[in-house]
ModelCIF file with pLDDT and N, C-alpha, C, O atoms, coordinates in Angstrom:
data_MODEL
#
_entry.id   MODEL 
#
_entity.id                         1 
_entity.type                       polymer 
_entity.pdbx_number_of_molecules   1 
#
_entity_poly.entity_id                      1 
_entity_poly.type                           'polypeptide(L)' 
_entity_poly.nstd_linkage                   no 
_entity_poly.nstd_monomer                   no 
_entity_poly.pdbx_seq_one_letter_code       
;(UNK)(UNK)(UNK)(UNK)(UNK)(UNK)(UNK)(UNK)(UNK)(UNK)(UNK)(UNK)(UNK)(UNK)(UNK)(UNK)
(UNK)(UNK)(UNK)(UNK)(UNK)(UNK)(UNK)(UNK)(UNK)(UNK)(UNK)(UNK)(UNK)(UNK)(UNK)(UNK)
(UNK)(UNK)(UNK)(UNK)(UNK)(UNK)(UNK)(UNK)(UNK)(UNK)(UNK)(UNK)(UNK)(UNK)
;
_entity_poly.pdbx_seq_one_letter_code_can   XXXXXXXXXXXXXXXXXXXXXXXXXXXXXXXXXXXXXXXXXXXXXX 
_entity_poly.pdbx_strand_id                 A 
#
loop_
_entity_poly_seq.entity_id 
_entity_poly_seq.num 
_entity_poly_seq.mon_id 
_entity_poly_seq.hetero 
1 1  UNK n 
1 2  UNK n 
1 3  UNK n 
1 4  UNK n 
1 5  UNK n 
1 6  UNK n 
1 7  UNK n 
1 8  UNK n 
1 9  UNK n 
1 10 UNK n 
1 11 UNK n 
1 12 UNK n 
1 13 UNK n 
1 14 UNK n 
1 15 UNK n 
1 16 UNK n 
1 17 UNK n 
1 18 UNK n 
1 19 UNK n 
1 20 UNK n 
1 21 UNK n 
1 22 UNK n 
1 23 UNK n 
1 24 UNK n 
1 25 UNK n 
1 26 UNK n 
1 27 UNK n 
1 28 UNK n 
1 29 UNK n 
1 30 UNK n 
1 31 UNK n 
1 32 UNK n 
1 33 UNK n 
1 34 UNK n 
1 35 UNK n 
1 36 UNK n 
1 37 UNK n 
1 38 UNK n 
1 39 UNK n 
1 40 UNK n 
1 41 UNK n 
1 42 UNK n 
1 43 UNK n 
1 44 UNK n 
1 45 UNK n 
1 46 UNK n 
#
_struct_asym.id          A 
_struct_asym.entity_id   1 
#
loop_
_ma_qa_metric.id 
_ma_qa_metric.mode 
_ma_qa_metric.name 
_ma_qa_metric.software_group_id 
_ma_qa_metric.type 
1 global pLDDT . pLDDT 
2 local  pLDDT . pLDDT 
#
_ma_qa_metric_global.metric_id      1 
_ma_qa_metric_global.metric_value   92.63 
_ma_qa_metric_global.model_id       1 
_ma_qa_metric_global.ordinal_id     1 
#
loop_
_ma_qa_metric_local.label_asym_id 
_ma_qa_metric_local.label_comp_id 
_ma_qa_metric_local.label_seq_id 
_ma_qa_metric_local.metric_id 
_ma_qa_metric_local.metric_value 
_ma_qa_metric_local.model_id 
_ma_qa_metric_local.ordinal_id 
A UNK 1  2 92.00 1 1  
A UNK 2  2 92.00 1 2  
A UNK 3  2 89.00 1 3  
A UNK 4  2 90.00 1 4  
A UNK 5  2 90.00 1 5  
A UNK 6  2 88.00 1 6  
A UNK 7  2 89.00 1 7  
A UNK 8  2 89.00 1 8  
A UNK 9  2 90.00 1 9  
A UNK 10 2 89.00 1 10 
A UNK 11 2 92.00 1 11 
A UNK 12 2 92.00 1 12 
A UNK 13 2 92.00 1 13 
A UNK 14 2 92.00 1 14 
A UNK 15 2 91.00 1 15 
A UNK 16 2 92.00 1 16 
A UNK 17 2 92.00 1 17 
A UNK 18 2 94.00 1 18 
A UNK 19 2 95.00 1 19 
A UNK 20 2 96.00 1 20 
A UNK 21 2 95.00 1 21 
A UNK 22 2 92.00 1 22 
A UNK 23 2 94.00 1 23 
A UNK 24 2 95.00 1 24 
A UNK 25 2 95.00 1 25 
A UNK 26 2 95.00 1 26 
A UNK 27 2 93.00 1 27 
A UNK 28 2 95.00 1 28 
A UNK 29 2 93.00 1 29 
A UNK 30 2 95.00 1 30 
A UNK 31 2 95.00 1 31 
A UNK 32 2 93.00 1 32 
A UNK 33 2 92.00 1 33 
A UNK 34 2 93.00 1 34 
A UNK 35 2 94.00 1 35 
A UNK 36 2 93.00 1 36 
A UNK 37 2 94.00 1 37 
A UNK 38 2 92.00 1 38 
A UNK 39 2 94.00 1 39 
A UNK 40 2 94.00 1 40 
A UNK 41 2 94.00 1 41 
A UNK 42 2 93.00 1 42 
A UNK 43 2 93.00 1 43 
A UNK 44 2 94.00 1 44 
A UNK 45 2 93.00 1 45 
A UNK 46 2 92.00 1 46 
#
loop_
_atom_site.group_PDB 
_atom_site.id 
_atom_site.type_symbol 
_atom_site.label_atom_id 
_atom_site.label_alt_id 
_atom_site.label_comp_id 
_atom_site.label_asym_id 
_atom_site.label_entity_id 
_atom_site.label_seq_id 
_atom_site.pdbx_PDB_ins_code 
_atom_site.Cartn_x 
_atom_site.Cartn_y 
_atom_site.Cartn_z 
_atom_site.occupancy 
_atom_site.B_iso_or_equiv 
_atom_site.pdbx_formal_charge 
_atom_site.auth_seq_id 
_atom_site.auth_comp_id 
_atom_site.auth_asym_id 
_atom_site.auth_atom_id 
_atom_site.pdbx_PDB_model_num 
ATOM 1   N N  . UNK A 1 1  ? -1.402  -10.478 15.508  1.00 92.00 ? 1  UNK A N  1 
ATOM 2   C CA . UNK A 1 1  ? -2.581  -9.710  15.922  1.00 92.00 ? 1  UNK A CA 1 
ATOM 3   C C  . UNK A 1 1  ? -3.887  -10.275 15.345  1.00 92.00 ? 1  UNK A C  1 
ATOM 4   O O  . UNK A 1 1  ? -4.055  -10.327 14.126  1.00 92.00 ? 1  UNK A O  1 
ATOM 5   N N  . UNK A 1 2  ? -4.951  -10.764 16.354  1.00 92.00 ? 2  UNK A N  1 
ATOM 6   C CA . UNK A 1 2  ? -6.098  -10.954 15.623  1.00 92.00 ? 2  UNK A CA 1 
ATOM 7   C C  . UNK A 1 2  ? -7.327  -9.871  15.464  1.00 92.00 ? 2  UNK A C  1 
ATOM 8   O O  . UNK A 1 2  ? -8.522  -10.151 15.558  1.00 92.00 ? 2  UNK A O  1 
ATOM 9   N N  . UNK A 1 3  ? -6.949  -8.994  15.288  1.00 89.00 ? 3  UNK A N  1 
ATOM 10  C CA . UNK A 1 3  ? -7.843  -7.930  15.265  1.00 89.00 ? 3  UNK A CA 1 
ATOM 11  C C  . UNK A 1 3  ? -7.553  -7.965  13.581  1.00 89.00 ? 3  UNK A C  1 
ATOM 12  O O  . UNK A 1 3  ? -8.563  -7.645  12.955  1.00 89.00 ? 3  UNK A O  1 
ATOM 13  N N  . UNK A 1 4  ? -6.497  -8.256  12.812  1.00 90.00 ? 4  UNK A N  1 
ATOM 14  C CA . UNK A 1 4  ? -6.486  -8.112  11.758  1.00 90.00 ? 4  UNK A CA 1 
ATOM 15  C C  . UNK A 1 4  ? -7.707  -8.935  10.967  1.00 90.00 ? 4  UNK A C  1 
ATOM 16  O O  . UNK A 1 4  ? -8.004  -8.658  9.805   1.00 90.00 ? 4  UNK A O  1 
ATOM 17  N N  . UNK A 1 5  ? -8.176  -9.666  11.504  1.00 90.00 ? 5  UNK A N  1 
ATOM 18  C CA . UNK A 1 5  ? -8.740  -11.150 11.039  1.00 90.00 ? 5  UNK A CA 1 
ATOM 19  C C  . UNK A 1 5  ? -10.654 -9.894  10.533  1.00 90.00 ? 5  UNK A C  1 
ATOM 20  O O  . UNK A 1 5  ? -11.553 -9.982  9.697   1.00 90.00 ? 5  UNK A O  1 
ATOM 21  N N  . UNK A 1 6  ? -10.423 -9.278  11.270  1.00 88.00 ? 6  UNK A N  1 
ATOM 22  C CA . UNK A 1 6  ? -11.564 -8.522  11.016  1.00 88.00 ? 6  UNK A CA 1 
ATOM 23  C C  . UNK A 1 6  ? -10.892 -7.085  9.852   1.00 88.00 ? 6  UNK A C  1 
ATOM 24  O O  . UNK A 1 6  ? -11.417 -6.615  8.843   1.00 88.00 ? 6  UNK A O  1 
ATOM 25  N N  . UNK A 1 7  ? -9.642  -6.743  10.494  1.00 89.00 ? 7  UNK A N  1 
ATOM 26  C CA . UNK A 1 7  ? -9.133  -5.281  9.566   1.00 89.00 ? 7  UNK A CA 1 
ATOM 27  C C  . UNK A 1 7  ? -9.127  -5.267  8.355   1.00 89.00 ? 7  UNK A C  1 
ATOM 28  O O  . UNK A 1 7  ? -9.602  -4.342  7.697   1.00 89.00 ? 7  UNK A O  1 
ATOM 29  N N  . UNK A 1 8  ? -8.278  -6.878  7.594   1.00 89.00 ? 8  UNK A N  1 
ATOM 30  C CA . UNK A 1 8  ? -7.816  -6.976  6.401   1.00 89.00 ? 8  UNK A CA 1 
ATOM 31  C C  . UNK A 1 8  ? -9.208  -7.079  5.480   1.00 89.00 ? 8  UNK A C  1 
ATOM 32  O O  . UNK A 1 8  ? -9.177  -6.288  4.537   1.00 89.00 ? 8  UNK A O  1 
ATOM 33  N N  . UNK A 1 9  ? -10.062 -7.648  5.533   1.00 90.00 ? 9  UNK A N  1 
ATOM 34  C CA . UNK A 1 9  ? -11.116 -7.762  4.486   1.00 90.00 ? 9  UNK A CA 1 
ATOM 35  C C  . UNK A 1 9  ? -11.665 -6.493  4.073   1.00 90.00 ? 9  UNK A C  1 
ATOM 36  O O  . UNK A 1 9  ? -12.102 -6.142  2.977   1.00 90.00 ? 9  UNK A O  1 
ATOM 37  N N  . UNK A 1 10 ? -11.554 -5.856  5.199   1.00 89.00 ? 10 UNK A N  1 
ATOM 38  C CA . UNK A 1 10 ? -12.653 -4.598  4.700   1.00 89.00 ? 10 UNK A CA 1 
ATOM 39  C C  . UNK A 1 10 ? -11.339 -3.982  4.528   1.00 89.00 ? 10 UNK A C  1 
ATOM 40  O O  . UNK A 1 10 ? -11.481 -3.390  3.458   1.00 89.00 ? 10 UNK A O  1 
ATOM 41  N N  . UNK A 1 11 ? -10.245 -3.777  4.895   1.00 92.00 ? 11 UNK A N  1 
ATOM 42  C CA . UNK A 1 11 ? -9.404  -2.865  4.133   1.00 92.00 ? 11 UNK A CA 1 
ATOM 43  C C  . UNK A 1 11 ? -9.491  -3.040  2.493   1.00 92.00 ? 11 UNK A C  1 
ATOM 44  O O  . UNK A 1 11 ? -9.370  -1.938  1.957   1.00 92.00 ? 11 UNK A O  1 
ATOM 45  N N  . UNK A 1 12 ? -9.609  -3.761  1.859   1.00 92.00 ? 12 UNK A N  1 
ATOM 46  C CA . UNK A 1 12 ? -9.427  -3.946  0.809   1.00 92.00 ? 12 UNK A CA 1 
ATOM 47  C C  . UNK A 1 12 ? -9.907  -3.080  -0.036  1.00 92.00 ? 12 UNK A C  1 
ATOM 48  O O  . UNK A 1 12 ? -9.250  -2.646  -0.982  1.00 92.00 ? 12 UNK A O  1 
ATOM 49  N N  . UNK A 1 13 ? -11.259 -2.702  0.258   1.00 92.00 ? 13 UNK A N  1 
ATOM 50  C CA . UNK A 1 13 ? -12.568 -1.827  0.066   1.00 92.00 ? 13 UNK A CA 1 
ATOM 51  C C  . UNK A 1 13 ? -12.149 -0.304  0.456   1.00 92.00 ? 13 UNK A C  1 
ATOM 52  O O  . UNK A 1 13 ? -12.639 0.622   -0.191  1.00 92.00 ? 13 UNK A O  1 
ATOM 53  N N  . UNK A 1 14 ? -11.496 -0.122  1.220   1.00 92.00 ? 14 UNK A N  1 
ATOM 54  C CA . UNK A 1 14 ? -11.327 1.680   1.716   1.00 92.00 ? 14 UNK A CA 1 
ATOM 55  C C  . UNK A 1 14 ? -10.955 2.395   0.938   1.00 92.00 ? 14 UNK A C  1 
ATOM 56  O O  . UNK A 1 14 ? -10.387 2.078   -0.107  1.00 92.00 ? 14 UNK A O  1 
ATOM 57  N N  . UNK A 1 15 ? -11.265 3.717   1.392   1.00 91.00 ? 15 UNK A N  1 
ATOM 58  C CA . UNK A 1 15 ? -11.808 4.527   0.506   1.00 91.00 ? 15 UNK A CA 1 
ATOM 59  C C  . UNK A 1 15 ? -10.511 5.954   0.481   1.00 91.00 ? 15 UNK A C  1 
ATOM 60  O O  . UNK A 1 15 ? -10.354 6.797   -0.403  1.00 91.00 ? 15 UNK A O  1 
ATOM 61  N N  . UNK A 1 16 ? -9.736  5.787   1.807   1.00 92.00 ? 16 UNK A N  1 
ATOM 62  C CA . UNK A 1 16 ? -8.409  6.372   1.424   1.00 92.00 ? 16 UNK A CA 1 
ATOM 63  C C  . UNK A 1 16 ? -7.367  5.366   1.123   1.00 92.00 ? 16 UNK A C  1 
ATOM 64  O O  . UNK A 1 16 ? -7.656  4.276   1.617   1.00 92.00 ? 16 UNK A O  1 
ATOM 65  N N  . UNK A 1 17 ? -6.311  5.376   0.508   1.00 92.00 ? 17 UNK A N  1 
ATOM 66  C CA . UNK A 1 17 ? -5.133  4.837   -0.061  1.00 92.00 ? 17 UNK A CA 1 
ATOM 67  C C  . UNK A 1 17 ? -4.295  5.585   -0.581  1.00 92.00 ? 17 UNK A C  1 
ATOM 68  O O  . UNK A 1 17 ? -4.553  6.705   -1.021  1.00 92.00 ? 17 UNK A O  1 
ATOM 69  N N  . UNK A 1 18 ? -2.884  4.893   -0.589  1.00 94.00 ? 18 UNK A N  1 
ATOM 70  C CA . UNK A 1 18 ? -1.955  5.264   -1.239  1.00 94.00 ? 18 UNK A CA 1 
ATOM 71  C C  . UNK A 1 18 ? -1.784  5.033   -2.232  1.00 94.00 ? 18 UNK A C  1 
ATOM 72  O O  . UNK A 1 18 ? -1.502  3.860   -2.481  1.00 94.00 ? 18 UNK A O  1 
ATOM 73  N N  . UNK A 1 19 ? -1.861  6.064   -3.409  1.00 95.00 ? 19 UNK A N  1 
ATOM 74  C CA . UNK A 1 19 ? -1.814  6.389   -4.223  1.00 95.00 ? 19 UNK A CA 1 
ATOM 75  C C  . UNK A 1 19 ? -0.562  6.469   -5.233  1.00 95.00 ? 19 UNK A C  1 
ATOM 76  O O  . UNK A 1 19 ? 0.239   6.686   -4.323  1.00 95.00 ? 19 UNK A O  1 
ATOM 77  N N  . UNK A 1 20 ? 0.063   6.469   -6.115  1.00 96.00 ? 20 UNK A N  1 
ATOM 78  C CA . UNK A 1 20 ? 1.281   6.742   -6.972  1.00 96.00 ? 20 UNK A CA 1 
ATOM 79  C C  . UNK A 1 20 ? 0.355   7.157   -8.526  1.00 96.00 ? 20 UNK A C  1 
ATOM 80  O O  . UNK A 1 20 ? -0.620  6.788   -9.181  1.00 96.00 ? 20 UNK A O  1 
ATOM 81  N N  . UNK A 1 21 ? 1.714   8.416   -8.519  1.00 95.00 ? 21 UNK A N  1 
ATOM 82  C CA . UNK A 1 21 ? 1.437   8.784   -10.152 1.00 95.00 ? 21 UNK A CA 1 
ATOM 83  C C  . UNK A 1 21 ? 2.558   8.203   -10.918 1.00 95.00 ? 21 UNK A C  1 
ATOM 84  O O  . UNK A 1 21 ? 3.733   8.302   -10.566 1.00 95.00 ? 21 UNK A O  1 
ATOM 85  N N  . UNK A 1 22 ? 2.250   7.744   -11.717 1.00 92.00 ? 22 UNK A N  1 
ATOM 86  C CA . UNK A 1 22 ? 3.836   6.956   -12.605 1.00 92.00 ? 22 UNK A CA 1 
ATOM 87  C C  . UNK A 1 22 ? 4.097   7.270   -13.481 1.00 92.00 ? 22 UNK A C  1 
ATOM 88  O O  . UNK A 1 22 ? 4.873   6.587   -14.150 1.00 92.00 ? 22 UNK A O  1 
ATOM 89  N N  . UNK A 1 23 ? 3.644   8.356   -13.913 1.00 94.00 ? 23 UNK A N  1 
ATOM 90  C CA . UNK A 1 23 ? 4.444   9.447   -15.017 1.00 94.00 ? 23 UNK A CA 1 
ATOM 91  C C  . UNK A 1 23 ? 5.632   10.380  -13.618 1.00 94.00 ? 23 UNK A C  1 
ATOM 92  O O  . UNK A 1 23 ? 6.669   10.841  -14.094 1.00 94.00 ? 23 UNK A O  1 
ATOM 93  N N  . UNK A 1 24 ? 5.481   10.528  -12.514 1.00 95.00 ? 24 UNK A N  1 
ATOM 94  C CA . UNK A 1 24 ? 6.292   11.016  -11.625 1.00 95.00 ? 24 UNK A CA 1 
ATOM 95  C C  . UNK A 1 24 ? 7.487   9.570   -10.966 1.00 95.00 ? 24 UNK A C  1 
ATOM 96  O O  . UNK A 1 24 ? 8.706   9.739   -10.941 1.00 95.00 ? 24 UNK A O  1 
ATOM 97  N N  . UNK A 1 25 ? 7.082   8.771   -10.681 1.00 95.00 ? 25 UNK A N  1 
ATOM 98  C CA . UNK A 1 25 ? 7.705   7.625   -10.016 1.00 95.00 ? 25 UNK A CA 1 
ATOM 99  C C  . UNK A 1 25 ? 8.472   6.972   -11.037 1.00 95.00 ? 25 UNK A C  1 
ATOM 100 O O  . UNK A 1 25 ? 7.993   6.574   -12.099 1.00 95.00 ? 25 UNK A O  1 
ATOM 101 N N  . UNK A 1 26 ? 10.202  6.828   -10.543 1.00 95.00 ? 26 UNK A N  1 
ATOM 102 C CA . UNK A 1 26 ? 11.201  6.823   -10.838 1.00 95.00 ? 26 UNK A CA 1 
ATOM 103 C C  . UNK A 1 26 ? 11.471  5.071   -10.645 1.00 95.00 ? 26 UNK A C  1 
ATOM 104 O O  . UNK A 1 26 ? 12.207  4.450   -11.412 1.00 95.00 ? 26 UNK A O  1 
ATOM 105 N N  . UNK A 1 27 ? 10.905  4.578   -9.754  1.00 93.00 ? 27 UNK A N  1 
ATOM 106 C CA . UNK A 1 27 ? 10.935  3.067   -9.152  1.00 93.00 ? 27 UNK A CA 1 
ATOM 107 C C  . UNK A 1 27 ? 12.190  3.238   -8.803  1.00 93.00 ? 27 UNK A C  1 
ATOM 108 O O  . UNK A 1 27 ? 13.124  2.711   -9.408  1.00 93.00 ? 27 UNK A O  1 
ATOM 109 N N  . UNK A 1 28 ? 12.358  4.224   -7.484  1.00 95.00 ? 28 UNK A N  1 
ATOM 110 C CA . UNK A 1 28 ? 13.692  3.694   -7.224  1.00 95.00 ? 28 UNK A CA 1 
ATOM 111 C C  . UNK A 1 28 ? 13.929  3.289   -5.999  1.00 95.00 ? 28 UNK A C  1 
ATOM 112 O O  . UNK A 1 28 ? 15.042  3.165   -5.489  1.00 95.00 ? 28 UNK A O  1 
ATOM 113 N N  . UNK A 1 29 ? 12.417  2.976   -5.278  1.00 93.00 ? 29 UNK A N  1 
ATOM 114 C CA . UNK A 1 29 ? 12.333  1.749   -4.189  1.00 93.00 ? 29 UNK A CA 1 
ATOM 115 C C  . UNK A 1 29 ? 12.353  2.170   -3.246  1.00 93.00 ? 29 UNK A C  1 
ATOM 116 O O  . UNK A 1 29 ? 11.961  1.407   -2.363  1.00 93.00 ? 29 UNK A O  1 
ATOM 117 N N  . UNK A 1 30 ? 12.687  3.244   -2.903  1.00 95.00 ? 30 UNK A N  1 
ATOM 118 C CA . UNK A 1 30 ? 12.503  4.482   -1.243  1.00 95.00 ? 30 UNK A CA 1 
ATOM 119 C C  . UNK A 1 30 ? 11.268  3.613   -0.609  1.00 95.00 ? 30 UNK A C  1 
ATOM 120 O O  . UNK A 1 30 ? 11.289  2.928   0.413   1.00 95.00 ? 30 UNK A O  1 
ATOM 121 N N  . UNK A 1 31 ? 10.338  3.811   -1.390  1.00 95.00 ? 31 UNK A N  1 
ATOM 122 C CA . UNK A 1 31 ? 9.126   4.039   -0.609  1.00 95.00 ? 31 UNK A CA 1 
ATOM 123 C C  . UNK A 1 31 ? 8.624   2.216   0.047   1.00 95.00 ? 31 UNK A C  1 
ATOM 124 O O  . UNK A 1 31 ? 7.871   2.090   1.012   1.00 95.00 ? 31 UNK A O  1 
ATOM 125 N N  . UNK A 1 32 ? 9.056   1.341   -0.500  1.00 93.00 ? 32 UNK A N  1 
ATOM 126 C CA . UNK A 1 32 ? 8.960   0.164   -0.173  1.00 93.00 ? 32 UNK A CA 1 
ATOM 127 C C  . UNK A 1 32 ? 9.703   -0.355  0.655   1.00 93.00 ? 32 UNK A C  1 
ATOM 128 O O  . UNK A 1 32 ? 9.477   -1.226  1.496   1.00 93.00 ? 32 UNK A O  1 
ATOM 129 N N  . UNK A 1 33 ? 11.070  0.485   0.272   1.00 92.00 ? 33 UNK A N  1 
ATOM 130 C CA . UNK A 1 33 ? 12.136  -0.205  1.901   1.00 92.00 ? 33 UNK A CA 1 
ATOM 131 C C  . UNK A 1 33 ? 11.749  0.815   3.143   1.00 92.00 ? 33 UNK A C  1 
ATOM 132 O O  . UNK A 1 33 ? 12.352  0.751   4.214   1.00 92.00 ? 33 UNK A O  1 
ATOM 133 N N  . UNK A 1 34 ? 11.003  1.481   2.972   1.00 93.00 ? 34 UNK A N  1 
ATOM 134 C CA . UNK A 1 34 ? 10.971  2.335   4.314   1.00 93.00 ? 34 UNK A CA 1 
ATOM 135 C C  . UNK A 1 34 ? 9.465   1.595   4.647   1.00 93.00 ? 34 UNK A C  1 
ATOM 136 O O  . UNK A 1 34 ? 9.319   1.402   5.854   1.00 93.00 ? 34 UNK A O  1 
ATOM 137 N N  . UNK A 1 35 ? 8.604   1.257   4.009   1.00 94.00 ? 35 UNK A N  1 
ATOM 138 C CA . UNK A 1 35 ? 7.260   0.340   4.185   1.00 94.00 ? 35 UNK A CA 1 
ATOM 139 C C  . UNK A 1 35 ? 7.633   -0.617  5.739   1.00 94.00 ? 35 UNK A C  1 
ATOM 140 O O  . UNK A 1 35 ? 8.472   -1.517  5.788   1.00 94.00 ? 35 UNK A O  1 
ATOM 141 N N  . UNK A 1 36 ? 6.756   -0.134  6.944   1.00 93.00 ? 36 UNK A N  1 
ATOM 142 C CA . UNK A 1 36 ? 7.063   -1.004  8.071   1.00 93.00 ? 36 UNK A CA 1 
ATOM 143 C C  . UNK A 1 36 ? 6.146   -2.436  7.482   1.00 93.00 ? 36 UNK A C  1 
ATOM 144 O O  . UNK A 1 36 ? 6.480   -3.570  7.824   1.00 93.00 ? 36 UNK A O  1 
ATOM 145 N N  . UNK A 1 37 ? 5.210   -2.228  6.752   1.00 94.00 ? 37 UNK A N  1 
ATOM 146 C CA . UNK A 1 37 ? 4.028   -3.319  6.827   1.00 94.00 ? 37 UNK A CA 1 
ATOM 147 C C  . UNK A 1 37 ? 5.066   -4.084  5.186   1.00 94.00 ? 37 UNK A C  1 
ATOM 148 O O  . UNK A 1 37 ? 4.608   -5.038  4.556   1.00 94.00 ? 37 UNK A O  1 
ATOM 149 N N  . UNK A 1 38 ? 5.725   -3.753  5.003   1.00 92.00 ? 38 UNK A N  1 
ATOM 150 C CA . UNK A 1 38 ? 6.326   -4.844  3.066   1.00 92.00 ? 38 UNK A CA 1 
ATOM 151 C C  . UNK A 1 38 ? 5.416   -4.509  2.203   1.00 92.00 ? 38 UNK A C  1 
ATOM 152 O O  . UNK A 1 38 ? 5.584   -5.157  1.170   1.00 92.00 ? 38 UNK A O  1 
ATOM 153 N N  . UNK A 1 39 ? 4.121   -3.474  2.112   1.00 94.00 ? 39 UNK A N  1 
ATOM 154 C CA . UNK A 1 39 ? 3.344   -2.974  1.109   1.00 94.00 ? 39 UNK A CA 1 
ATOM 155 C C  . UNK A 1 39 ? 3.818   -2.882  -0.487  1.00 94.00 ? 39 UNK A C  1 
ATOM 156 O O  . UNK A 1 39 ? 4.504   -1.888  -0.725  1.00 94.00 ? 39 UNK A O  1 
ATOM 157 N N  . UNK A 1 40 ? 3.639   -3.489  -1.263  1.00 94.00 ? 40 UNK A N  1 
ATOM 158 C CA . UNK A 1 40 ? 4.041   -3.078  -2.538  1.00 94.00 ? 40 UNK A CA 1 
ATOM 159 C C  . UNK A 1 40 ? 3.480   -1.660  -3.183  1.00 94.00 ? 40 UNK A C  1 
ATOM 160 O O  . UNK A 1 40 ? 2.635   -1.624  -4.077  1.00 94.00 ? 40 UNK A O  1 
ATOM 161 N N  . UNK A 1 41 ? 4.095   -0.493  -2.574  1.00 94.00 ? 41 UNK A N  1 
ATOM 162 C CA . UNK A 1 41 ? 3.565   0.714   -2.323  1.00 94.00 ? 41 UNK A CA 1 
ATOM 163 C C  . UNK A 1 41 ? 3.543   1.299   -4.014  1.00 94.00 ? 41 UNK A C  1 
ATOM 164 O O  . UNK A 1 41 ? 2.521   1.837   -4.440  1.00 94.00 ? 41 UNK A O  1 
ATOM 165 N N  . UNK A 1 42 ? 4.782   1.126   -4.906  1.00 93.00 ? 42 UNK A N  1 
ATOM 166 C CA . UNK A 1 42 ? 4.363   2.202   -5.894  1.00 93.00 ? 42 UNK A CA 1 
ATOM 167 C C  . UNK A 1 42 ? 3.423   1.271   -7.139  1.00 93.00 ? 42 UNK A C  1 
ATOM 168 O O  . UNK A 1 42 ? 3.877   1.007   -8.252  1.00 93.00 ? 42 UNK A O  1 
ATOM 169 N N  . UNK A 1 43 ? 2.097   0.883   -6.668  1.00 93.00 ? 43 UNK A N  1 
ATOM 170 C CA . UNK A 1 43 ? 1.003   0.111   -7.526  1.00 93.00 ? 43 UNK A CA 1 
ATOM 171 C C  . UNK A 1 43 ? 0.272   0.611   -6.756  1.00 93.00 ? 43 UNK A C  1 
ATOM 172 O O  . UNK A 1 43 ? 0.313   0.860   -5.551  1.00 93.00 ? 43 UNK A O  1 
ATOM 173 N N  . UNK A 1 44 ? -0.921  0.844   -8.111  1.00 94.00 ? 44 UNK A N  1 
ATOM 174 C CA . UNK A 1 44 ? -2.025  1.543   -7.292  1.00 94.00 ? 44 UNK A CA 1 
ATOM 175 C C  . UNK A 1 44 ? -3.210  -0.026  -7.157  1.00 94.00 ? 44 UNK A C  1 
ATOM 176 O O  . UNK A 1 44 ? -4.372  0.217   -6.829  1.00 94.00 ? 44 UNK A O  1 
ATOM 177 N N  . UNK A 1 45 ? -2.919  -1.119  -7.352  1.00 93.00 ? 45 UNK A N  1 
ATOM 178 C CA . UNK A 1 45 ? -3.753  -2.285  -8.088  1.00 93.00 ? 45 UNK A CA 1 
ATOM 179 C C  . UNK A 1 45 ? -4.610  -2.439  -6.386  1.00 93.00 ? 45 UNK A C  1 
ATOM 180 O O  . UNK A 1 45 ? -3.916  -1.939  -5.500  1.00 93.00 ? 45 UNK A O  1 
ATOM 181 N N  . UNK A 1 46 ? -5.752  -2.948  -5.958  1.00 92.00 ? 46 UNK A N  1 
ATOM 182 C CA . UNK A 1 46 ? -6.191  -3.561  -4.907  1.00 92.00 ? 46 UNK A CA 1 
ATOM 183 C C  . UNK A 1 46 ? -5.859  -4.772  -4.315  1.00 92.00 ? 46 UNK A C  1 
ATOM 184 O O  . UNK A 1 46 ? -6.439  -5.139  -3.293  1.00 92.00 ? 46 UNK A O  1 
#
């Protein structure tokens, strides 16, 4: 898709995200194998 070529930069910057609390998160990987996009979901890092 080249629409990304414009999406990804400014995603970087947005202002909703997914979030993790890690005093709650167990790392027990649910949330990354169900990830359609391979997101390294339980980091909150940019």
């Amino acid at each position: 898709c080249p629409i990304t070529v414009f999406l990804k930069p400014m995603s970087y910057f947005s202002l909703f995200r997914i979030k993790v609390d890690k005093k709650k998160c167990i790392s027990c990987g649910k949330c990354e194998k169900i990830c359609p996009m391979n997101v390294e979901v339980p980091c909150n890092s940019r």
